[in-house]
Protein backbone atom coordinates (compact mmCIF):
# COMPACT_ATOMS: atom_id res chain seq x y z
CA UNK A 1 35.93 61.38 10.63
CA UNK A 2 34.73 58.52 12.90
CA UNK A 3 32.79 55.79 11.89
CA UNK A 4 29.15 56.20 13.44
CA UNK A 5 28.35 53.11 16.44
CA UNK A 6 25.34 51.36 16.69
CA UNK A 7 24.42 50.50 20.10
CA UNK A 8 23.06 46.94 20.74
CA UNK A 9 19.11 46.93 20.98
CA UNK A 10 17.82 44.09 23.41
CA UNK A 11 15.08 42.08 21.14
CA UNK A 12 16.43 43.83 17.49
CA UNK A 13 14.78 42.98 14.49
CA UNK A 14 16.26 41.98 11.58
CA UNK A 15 16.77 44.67 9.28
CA UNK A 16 15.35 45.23 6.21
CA UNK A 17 16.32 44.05 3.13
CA UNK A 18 18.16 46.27 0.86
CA UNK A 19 18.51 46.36 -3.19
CA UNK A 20 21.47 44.78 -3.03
CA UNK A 21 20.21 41.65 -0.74
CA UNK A 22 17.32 41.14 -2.80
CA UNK A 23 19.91 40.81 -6.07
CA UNK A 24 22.06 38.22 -4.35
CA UNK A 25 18.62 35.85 -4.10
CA UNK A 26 17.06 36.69 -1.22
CA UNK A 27 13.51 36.50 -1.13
CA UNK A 28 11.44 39.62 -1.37
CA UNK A 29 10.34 41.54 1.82
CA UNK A 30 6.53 40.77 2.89
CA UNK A 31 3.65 42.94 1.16
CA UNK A 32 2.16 45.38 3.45
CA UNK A 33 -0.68 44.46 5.61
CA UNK A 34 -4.28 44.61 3.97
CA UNK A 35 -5.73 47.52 5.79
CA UNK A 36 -3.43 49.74 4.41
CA UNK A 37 -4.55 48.72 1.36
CA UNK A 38 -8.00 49.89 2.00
CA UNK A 39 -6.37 53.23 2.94
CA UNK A 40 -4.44 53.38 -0.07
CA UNK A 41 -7.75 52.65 -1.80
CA UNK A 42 -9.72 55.09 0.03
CA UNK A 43 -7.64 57.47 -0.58
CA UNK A 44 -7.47 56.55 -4.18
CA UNK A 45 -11.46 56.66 -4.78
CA UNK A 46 -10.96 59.98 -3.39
CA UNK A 47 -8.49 61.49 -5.51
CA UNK A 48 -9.83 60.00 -8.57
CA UNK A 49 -13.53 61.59 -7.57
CA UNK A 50 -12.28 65.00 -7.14
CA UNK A 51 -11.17 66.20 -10.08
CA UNK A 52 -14.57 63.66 -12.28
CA UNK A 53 -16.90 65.90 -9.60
CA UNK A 54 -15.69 69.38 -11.16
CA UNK A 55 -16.52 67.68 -14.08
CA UNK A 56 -19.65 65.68 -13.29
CA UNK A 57 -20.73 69.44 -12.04
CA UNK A 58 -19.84 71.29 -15.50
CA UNK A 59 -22.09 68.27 -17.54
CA UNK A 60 -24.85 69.18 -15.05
CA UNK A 61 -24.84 72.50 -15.57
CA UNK A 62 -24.73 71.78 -19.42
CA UNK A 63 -27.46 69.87 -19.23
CA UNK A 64 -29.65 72.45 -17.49
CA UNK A 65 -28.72 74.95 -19.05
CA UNK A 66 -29.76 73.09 -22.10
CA UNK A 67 -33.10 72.19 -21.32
CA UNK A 68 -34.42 74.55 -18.89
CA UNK A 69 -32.00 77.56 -19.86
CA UNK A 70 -30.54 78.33 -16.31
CA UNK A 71 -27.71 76.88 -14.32
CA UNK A 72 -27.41 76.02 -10.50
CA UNK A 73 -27.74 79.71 -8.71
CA UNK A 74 -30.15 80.22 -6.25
CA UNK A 75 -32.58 82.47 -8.56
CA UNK A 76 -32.24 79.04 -11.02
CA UNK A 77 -32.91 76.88 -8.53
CA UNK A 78 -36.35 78.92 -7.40
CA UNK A 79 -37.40 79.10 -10.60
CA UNK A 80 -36.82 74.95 -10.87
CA UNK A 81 -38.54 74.43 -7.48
CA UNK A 82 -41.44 76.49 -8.09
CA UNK A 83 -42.17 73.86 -11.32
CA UNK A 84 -43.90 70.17 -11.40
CA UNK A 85 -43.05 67.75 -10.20
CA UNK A 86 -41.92 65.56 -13.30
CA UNK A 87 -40.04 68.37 -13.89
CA UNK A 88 -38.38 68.91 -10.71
CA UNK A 89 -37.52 64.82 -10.66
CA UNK A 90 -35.87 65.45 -13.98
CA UNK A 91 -34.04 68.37 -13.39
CA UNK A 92 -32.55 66.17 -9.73
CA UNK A 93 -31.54 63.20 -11.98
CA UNK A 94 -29.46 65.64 -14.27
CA UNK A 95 -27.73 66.86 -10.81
CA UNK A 96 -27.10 63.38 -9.56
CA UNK A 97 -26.63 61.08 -12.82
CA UNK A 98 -23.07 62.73 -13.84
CA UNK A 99 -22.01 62.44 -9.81
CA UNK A 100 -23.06 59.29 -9.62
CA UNK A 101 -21.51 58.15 -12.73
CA UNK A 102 -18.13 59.71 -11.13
CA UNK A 103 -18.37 58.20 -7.93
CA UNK A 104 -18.91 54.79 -9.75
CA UNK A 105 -15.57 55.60 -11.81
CA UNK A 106 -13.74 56.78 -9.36
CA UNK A 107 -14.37 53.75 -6.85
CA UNK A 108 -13.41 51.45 -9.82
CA UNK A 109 -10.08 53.29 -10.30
CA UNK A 110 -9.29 52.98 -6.06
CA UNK A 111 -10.03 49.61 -6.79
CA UNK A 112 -8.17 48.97 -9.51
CA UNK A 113 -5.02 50.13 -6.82
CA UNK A 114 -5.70 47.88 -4.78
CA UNK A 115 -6.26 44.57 -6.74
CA UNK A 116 -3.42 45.60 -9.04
CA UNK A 117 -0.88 46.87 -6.77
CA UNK A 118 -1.33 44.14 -3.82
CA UNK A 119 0.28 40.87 -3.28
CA UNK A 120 -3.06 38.49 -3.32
CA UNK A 121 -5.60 41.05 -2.41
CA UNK A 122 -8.89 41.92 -4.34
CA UNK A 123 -12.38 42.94 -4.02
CA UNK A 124 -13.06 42.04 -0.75
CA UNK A 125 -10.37 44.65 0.16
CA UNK A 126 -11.24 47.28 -2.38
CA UNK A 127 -15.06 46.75 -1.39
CA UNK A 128 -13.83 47.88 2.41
CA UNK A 129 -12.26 51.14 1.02
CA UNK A 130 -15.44 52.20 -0.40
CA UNK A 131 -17.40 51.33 2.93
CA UNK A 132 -14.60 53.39 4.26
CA UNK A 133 -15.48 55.87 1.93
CA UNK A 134 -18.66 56.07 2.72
CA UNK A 135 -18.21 56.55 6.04
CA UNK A 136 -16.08 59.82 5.60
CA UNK A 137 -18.41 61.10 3.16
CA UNK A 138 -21.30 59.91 5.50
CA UNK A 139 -19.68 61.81 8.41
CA UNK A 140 -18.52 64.99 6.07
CA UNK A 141 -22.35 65.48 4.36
CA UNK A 142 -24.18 64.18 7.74
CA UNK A 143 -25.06 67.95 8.13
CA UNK A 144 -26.42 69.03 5.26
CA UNK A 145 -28.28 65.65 4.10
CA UNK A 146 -28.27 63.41 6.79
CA UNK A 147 -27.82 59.32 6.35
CA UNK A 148 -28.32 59.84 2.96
CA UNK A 149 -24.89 61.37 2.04
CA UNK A 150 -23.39 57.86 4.03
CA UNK A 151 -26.33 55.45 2.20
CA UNK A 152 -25.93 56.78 -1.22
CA UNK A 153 -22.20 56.65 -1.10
CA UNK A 154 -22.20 53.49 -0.09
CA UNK A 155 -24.68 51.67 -2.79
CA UNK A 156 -22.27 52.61 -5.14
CA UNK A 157 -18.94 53.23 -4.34
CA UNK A 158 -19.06 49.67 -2.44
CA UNK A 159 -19.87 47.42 -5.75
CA UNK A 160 -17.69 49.96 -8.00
CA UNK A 161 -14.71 49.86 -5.79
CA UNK A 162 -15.10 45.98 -5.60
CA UNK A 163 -15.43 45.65 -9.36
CA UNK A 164 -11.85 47.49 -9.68
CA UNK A 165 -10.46 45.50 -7.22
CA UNK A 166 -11.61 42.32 -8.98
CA UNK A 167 -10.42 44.04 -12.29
CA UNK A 168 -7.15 44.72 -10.72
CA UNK A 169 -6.41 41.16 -9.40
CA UNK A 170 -7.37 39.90 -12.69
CA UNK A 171 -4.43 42.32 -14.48
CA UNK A 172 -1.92 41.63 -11.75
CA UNK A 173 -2.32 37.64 -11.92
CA UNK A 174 -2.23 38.19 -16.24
CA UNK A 175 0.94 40.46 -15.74
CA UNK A 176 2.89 38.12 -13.59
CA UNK A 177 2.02 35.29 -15.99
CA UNK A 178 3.86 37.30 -18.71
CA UNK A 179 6.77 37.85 -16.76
């Protein structure tokens, strides 16, 4: 069978690198570009924070169940609204304390990516994939609750995610002083 030809390309690049190149000494091929780090950390906040909401959602539902002996159905959730208001503040902290407390994992984890997984990026990067974050959550929840699906995801997965990304950094620079 005939070899396949390659047909000259006006303005060619070089071409990439292989395994084999890179054992003969050649230097290794340039990182990726920082914005698709903050995609790969957006998208990392977001499959770390699915599986901690189911979660997050079963300790809630403990937790009333618990204390007020119902769970989150609508007949519960009458019976909650039609109480006072201390109570009713209480019952929305055990909703959103276990979500939050995801969310704020979660971001550290997408963070983590990024700082760890980068050449030289960090929190400033991993702090822009939760503000990306926020933004799809923002634009997903804008609906149903308004700004405040965009504001609340933001105050924390912003900090969180920027935290991981420090933490991340810090491992990668340790782990290549190791080496």
């Amino acid at each position: 069978m005939a070899e396949k030809r390659k047909l000259p390309v006006i303005q060619s690049r070089e071409p990439k690198p292989t395994s084999d190149d890179l054992a003969a000494g050649d230097p290794e091929p340039e990182d990726r570009p920082p914005w698709h780090w903050v995609g790969f950390g957006t998208v990392g906040i977001f499959g770390a924070w699915l599986p901690l909401m189911g979660v997050a959602q079963w300790a809630s539902n403990q937790l009333l169940a618990r204390t007020f002996g119902t769970t989150i159905s609508a007949d519960g959730m009458r019976m909650l609204a039609n109480m006072e208001p201390a109570v009713r503040a209480r019952v929305g902290m055990y909703l959103a304390v276990p979500h939050a407390l995801a969310l704020g994992l979660a971001s550290v984890a997408g963070g983590f990516l990024v700082g760890r997984y980068s050449k030289g990026l960090g929190g400033r990067e991993a702090s822009i994939a939760g503000v990306a974050l926020a933004i799809i959550v923002g634009g997903l929840t804008f609906g149903a609750v308004g700004v405040a699906g965009f504001f609340t995801t933001l105050m924390l997965a912003v900090p969180f995610a920027g935290l991981g990304g420090y933490l991340g950094k810090k491992q990668a620079t340790k782990g290549s002083r190791h080496e």
